[in-house]
Protein backbone atom coordinates (compact mmCIF):
# COMPACT_ATOMS: atom_id res chain seq x y z
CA UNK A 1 68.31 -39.86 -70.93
CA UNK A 2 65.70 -39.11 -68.56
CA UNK A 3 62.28 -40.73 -69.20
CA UNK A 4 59.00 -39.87 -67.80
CA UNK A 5 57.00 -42.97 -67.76
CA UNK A 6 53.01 -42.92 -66.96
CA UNK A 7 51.23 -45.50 -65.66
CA UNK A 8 47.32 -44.72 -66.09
CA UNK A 9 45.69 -47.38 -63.78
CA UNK A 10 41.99 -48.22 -62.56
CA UNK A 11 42.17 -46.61 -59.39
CA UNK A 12 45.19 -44.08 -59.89
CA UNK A 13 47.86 -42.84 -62.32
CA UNK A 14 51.11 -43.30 -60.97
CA UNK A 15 54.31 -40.85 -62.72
CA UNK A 16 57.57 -41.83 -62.55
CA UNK A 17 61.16 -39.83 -63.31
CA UNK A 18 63.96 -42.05 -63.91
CA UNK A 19 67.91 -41.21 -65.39
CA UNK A 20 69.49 -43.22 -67.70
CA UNK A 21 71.08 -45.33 -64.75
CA UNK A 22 67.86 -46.33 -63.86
CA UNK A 23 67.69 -44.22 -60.49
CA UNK A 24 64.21 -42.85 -59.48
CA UNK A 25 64.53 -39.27 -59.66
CA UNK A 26 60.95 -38.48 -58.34
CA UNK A 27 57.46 -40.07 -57.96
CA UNK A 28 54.04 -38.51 -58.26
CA UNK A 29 50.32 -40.48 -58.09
CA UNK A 30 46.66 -38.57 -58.99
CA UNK A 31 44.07 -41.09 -57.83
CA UNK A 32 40.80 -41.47 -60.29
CA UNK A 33 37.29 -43.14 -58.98
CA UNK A 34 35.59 -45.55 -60.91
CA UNK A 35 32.30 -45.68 -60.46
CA UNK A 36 30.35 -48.87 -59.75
CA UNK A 37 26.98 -49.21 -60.87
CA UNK A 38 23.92 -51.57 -59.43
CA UNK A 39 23.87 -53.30 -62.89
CA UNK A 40 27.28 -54.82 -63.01
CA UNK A 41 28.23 -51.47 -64.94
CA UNK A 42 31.78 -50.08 -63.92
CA UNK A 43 32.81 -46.48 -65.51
CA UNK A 44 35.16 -43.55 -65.17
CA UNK A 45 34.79 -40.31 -66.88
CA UNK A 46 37.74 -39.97 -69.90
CA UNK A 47 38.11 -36.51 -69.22
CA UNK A 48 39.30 -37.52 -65.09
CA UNK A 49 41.96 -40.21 -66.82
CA UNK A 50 43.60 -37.55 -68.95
CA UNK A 51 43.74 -34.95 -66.39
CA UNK A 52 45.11 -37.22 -64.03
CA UNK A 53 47.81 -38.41 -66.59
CA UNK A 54 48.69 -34.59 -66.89
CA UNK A 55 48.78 -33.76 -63.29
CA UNK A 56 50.82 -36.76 -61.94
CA UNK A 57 53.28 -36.38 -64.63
CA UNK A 58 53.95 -32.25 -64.59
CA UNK A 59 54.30 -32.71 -60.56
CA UNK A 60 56.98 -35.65 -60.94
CA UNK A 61 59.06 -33.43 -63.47
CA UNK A 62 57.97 -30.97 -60.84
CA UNK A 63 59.23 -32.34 -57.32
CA UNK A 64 63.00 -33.58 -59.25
CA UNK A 65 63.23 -30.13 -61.62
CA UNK A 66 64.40 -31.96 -64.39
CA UNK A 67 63.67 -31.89 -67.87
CA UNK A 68 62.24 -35.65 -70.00
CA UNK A 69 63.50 -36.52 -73.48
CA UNK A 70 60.53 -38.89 -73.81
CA UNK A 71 57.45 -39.94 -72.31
CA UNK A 72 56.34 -43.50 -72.19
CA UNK A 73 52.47 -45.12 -71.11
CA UNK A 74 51.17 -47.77 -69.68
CA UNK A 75 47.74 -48.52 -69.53
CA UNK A 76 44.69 -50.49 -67.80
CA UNK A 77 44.26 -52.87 -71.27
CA UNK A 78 40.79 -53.55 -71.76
CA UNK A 79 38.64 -50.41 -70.38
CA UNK A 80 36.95 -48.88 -73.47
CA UNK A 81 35.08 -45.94 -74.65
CA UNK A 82 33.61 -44.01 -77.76
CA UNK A 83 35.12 -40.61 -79.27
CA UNK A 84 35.11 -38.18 -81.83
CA UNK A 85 38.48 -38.65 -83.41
CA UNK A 86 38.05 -34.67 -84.95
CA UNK A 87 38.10 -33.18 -81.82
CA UNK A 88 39.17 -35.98 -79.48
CA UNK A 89 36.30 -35.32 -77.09
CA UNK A 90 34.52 -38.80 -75.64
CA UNK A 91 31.48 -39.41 -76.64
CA UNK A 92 31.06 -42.09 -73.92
CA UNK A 93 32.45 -42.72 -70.33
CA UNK A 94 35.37 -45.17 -69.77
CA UNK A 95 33.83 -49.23 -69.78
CA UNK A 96 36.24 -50.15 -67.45
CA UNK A 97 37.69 -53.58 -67.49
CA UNK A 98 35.99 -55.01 -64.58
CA UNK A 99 32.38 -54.25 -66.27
CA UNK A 100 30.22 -57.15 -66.87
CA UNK A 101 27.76 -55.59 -69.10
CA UNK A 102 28.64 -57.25 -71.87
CA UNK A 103 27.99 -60.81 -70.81
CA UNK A 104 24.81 -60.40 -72.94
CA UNK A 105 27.55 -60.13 -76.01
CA UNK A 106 29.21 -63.10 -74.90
CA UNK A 107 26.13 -65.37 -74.63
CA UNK A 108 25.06 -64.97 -77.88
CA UNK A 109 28.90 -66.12 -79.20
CA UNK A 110 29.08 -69.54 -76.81
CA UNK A 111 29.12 -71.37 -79.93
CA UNK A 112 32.07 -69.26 -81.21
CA UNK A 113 33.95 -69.69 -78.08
CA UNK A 114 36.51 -72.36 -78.97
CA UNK A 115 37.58 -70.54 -82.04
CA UNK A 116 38.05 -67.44 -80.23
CA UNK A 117 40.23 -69.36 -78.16
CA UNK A 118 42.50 -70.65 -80.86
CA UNK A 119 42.62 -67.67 -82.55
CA UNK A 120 43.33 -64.99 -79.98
CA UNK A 121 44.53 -67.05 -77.07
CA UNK A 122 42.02 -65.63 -74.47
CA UNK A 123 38.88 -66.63 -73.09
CA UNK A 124 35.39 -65.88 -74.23
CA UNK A 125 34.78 -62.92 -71.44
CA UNK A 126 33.10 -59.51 -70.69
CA UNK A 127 36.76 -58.60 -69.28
CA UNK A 128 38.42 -58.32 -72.49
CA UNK A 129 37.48 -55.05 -74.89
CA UNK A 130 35.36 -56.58 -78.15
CA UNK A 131 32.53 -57.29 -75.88
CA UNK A 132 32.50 -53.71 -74.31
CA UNK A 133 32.95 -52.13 -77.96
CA UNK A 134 30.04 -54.14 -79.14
CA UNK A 135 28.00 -53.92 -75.95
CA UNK A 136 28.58 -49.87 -76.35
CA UNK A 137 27.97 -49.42 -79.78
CA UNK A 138 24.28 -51.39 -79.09
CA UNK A 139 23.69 -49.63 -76.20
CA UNK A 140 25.54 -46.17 -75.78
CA UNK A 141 26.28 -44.91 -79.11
CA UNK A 142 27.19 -45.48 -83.02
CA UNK A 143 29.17 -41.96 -83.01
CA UNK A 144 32.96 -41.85 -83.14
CA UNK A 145 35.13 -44.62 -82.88
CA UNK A 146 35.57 -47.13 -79.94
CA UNK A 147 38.77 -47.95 -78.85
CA UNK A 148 40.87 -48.90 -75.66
CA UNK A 149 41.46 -45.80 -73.68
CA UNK A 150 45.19 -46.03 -74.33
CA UNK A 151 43.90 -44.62 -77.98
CA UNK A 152 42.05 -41.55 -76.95
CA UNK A 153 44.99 -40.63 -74.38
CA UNK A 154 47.93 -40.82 -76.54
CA UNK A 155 45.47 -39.15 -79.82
CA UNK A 156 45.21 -36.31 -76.52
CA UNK A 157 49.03 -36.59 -76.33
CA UNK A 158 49.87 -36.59 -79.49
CA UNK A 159 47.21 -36.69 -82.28
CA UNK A 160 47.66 -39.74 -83.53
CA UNK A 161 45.59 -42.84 -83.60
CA UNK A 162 47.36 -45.09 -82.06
CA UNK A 163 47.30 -48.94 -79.87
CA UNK A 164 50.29 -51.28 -78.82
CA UNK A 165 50.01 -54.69 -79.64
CA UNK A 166 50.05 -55.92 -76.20
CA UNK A 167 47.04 -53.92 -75.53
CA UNK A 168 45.40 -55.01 -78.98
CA UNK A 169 46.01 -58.60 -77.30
CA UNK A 170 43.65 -58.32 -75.07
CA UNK A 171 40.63 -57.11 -77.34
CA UNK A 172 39.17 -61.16 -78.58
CA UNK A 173 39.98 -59.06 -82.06
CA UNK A 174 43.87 -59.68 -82.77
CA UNK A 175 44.88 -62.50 -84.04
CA UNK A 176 47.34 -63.58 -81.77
CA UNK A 177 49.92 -65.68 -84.28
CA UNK A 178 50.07 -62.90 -87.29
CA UNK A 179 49.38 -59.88 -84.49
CA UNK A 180 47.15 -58.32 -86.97
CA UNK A 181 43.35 -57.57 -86.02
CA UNK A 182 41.56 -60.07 -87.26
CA UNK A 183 38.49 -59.25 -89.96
CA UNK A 184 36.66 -62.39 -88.78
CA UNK A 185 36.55 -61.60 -85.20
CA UNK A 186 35.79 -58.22 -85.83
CA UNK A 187 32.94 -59.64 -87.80
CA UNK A 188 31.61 -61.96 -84.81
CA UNK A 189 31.09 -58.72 -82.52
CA UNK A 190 29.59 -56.79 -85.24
CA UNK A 191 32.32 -54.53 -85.29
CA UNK A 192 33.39 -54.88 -89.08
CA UNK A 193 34.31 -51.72 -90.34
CA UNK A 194 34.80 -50.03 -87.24
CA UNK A 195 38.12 -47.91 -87.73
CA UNK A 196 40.72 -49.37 -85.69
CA UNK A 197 44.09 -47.70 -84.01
CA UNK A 198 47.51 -48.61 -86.26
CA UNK A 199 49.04 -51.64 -84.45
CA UNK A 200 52.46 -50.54 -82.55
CA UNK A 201 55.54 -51.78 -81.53
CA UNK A 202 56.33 -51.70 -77.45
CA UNK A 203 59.33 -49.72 -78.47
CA UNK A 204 58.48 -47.28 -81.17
CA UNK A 205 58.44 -44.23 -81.01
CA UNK A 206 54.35 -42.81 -82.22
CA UNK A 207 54.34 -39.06 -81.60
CA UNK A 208 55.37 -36.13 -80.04
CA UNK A 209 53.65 -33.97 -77.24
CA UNK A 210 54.09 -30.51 -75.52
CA UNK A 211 51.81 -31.81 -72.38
CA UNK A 212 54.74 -31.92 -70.05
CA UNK A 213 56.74 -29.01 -70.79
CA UNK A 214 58.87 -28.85 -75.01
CA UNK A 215 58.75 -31.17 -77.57
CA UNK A 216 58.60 -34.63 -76.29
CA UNK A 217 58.74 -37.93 -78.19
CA UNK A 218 56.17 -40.66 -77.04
CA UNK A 219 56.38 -44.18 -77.20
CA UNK A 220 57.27 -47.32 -74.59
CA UNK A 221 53.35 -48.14 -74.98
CA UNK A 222 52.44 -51.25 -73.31
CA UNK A 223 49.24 -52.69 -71.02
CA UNK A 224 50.05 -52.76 -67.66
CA UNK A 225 50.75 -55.72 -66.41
CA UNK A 226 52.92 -56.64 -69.09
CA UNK A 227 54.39 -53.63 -68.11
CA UNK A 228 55.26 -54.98 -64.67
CA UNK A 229 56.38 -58.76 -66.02
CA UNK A 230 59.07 -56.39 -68.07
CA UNK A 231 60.20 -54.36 -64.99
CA UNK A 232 60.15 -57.21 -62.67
CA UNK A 233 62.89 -58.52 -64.63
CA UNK A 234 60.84 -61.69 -66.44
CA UNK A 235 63.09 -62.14 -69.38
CA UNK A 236 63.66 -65.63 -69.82
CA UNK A 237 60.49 -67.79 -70.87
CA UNK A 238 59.51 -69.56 -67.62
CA UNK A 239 59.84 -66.12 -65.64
CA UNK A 240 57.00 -65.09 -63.61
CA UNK A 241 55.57 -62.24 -61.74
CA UNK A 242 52.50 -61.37 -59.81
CA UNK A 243 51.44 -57.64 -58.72
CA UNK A 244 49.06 -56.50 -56.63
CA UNK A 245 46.36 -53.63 -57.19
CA UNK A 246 42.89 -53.28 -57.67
CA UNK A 247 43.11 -56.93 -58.79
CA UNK A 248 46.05 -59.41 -58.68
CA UNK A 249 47.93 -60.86 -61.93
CA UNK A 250 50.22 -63.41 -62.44
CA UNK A 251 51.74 -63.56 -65.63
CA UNK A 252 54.65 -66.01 -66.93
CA UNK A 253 56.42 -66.14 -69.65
CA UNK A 254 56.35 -67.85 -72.59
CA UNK A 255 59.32 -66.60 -74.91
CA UNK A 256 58.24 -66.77 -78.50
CA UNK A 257 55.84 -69.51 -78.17
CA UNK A 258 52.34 -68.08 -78.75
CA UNK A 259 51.16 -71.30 -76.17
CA UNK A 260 47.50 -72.17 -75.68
CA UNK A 261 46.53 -73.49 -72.22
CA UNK A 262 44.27 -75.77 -71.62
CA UNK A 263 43.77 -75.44 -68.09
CA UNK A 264 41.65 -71.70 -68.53
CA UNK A 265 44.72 -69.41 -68.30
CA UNK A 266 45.31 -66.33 -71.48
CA UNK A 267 47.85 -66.03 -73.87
CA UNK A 268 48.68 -62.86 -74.92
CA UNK A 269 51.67 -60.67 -75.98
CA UNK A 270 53.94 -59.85 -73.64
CA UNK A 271 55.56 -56.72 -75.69
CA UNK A 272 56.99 -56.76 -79.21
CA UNK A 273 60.02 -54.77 -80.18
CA UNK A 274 62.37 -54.77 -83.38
CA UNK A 275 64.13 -57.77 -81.82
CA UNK A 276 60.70 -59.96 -81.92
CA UNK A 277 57.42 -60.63 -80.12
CA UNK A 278 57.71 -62.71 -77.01
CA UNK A 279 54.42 -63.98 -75.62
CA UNK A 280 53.07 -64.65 -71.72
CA UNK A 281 50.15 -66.41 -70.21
CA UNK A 282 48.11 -65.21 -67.31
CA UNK A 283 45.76 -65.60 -64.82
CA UNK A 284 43.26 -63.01 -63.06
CA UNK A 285 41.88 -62.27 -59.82
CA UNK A 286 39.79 -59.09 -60.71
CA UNK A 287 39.13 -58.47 -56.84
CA UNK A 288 42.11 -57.77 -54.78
CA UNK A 289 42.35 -53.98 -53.73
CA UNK A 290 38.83 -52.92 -54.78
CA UNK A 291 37.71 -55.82 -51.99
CA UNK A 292 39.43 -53.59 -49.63
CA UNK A 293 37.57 -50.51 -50.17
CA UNK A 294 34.24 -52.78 -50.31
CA UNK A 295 35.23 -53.65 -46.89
CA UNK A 296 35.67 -49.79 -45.80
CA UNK A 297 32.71 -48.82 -47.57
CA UNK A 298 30.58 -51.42 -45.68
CA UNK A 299 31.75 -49.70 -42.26
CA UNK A 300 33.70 -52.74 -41.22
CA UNK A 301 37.30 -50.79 -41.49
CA UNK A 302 37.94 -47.07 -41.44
CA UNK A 303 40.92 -47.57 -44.07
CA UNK A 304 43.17 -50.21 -45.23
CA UNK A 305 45.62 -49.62 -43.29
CA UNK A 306 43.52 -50.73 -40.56
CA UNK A 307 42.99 -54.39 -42.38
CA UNK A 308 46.13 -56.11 -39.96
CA UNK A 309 44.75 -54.73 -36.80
CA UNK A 310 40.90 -55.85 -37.59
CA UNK A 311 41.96 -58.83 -37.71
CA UNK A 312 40.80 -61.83 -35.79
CA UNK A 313 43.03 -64.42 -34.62
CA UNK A 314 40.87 -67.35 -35.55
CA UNK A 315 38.74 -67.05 -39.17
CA UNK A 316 36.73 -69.97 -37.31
CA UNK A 317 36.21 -71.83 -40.45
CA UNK A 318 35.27 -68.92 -42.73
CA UNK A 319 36.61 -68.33 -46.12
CA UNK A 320 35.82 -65.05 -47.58
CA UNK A 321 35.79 -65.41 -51.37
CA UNK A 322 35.96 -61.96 -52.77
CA UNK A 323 33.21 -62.35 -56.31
CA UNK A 324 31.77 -58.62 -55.65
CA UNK A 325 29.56 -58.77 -58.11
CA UNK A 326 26.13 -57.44 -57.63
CA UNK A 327 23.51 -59.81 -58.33
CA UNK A 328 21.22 -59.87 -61.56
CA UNK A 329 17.82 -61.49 -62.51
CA UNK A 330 18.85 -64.95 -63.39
CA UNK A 331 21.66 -65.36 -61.57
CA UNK A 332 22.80 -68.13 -59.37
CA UNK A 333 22.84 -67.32 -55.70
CA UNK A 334 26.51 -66.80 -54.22
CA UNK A 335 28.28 -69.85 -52.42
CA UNK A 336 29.99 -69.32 -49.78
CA UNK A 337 32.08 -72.56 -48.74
CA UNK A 338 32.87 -73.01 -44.79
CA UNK A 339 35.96 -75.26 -44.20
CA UNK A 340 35.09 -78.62 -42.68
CA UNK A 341 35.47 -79.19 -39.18
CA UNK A 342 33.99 -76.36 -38.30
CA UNK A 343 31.15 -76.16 -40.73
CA UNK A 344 28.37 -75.37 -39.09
CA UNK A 345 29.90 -72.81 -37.48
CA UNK A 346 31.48 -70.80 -40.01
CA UNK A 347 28.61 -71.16 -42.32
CA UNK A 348 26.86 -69.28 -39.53
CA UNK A 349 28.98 -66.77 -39.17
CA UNK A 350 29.16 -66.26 -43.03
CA UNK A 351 25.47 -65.76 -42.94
CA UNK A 352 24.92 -63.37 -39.90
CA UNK A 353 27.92 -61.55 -41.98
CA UNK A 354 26.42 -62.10 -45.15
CA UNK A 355 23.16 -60.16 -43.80
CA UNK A 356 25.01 -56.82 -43.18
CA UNK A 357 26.01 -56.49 -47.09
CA UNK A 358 22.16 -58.03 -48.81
CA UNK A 359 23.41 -60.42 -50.39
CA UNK A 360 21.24 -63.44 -51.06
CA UNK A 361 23.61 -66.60 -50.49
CA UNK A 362 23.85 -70.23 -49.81
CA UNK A 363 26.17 -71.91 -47.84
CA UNK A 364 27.35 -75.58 -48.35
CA UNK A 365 30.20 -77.31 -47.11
CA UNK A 366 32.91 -79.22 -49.77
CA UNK A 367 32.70 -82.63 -50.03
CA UNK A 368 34.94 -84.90 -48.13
């Protein structure tokens, strides 16, 4: 069997072609450009994430000539967006995950936050999809449906209307024990009768498409870093990975133990199949790659493959803590902390650097 398998990412979509010995028969990547907006906004138009699923995909089968029995897709998780399910066209641009938009959403549901917790396993956040969907129906449109853009590309694909429940897992909507959506969360967000994509298993087959060349099943859905704890070979509860893109994620896990942590890490589902669901917790660092192209944008590197050479042999006491976030009325000033024993130093270095990007920061040394 020879499987096409798509991974449609924040900054690229990747295409791979693999046999059924698992050998890499070719590899193709279309990059897409989020765009980043002064009010915490982050988007992407729909229209650039299908085309770039299509193009990386036909030039893989392309550069190996062979022919796929099946396509499978990953996908970014919790970017969001409106559409008209008759005709499939968007109705919105892409929210992408790392827009903070919807904090407004979360601060009216504070007092909600513990049961949110207990019921879904994640965190009260703007990163996870409910807030987007309810921030975009207030603010963008009440057309359509709102989904996760995994929806709108395989309904593209295929036609049909469609999410994986590891995806679904990362809404604040799913109910993370039953893996059902939840009517009471869905009622929190003000998203009670929205229609909502049939849940999926990671291994069922949901469709057919003609995108890459014959009739091709579709299935293998799954977000994407659950994606990578499966191909990095995390089986066994207590197995970890962490990857590295436009942020970093480590994710562990957890068998079939739906655990709840109490030290601010996510619970979610790591994939379900027709053996079971097996479950991982995770933690986030949203600003990994994307702080490299801040850093070439800002003039200070000419690409980041420059980032070993640029570098100094002595940080003198600065630590650069990468919370790109623009700044909005009411927020705190950014803190910047300058290892001890050379305090005064690095703190001045931070703000004569600190100058060159606008932000407004303060600079205070830990205790101790």
């Amino acid at each position: 069997m020879i499987v096409l398998a798509i991974d449609q990412g924040t900054s690229g979509t990747k295409a791979i072609v693999v046999d059924g010995t698992g050998q890499v028969l070719a590899l193709a990547e279309a990059p897409v450009h989020p765009v980043y907006l002064p009010d915490g906004g982050v988007e992407q138009d729909p229209e650039a994430l299908l085309a770039s699923v299509l193009d990386a995909g036909r030039r893989a089968l392309e550069a190996c000539g062979a022919v796929a029995d099946c396509v499978a897709l990953a996908n970014q998780g919790e970017t969001v967006l409106a559409w008209d399910p008759a005709t499939g066209q968007p109705l919105s641009p892409a929210i992408v995950w790392q827009d903070s938009r919807s904090e407004s959403v979360c601060a009216e549901m504070r007092e909600h936050a513990d049961e949110l917790t207990a019921r879904t396993g994640l965190v009260l956040d703007p990163y996870f999809s409910a807030p987007k969907m309810a921030w975009l129906r207030r603010h963008v449109t009440t057309e359509g449906v709102v989904t996760t853009s995994d929806s709108w590309l395989v309904h593209r694909l295929t036609g049909e209307f469609v999410t994986d429940v590891t995806t679904a897992s990362r809404s604040l909507v799913m109910d993370l024990d039953s893996v059902e959506w939840d009517p009471r969360l869905l009622g929190m967000f003000g998203l009670a009768g929205e229609p909502l994509p049939r849940l999926v298993d990671c291994d069922e087959v949901v469709g057919v498409t003609t995108a890459f060349g014959g009739e091709l099943p579709v299935g293998g859905l799954i977000v994407d870093q659950q994606a990578a704890l499966l191909a990095e070979g995390c089986l066994k509860p207590g197995s970890a990975k962490c990857t590295f893109g436009t942020g970093a994620f480590l994710l562990a896990n957890s068998g079939a133990q739906s655990v709840r942590s109490s030290n601010g890490l996510t619970t979610s589902v790591a994939w379900r199949t027709r053996e079971g669901t097996s479950y991982c917790v995770d933690a986030q660092v949203f600003t990994v790659a994307s702080a490299l192209r801040w850093l070439v944008q800002l003039g200070l590197l000419s690409s980041s493959r420059d980032l070993d050479s640029a570098c100094a042999p002595d940080s003198e006491g600065v630590l650069f803590v990468p919370a790109l976030r623009w700044p909005e009325p009411g927020d705190q000033p950014r803190r910047h902390r300058a290892r001890r024993g050379r305090g005064d130093r690095g703190a001045g270095r931070c703000a004569r650097r600190c100058r060159r990007c606008g932000y407004g920061h303060e600079h205070r040394l830990p205790p101790g």
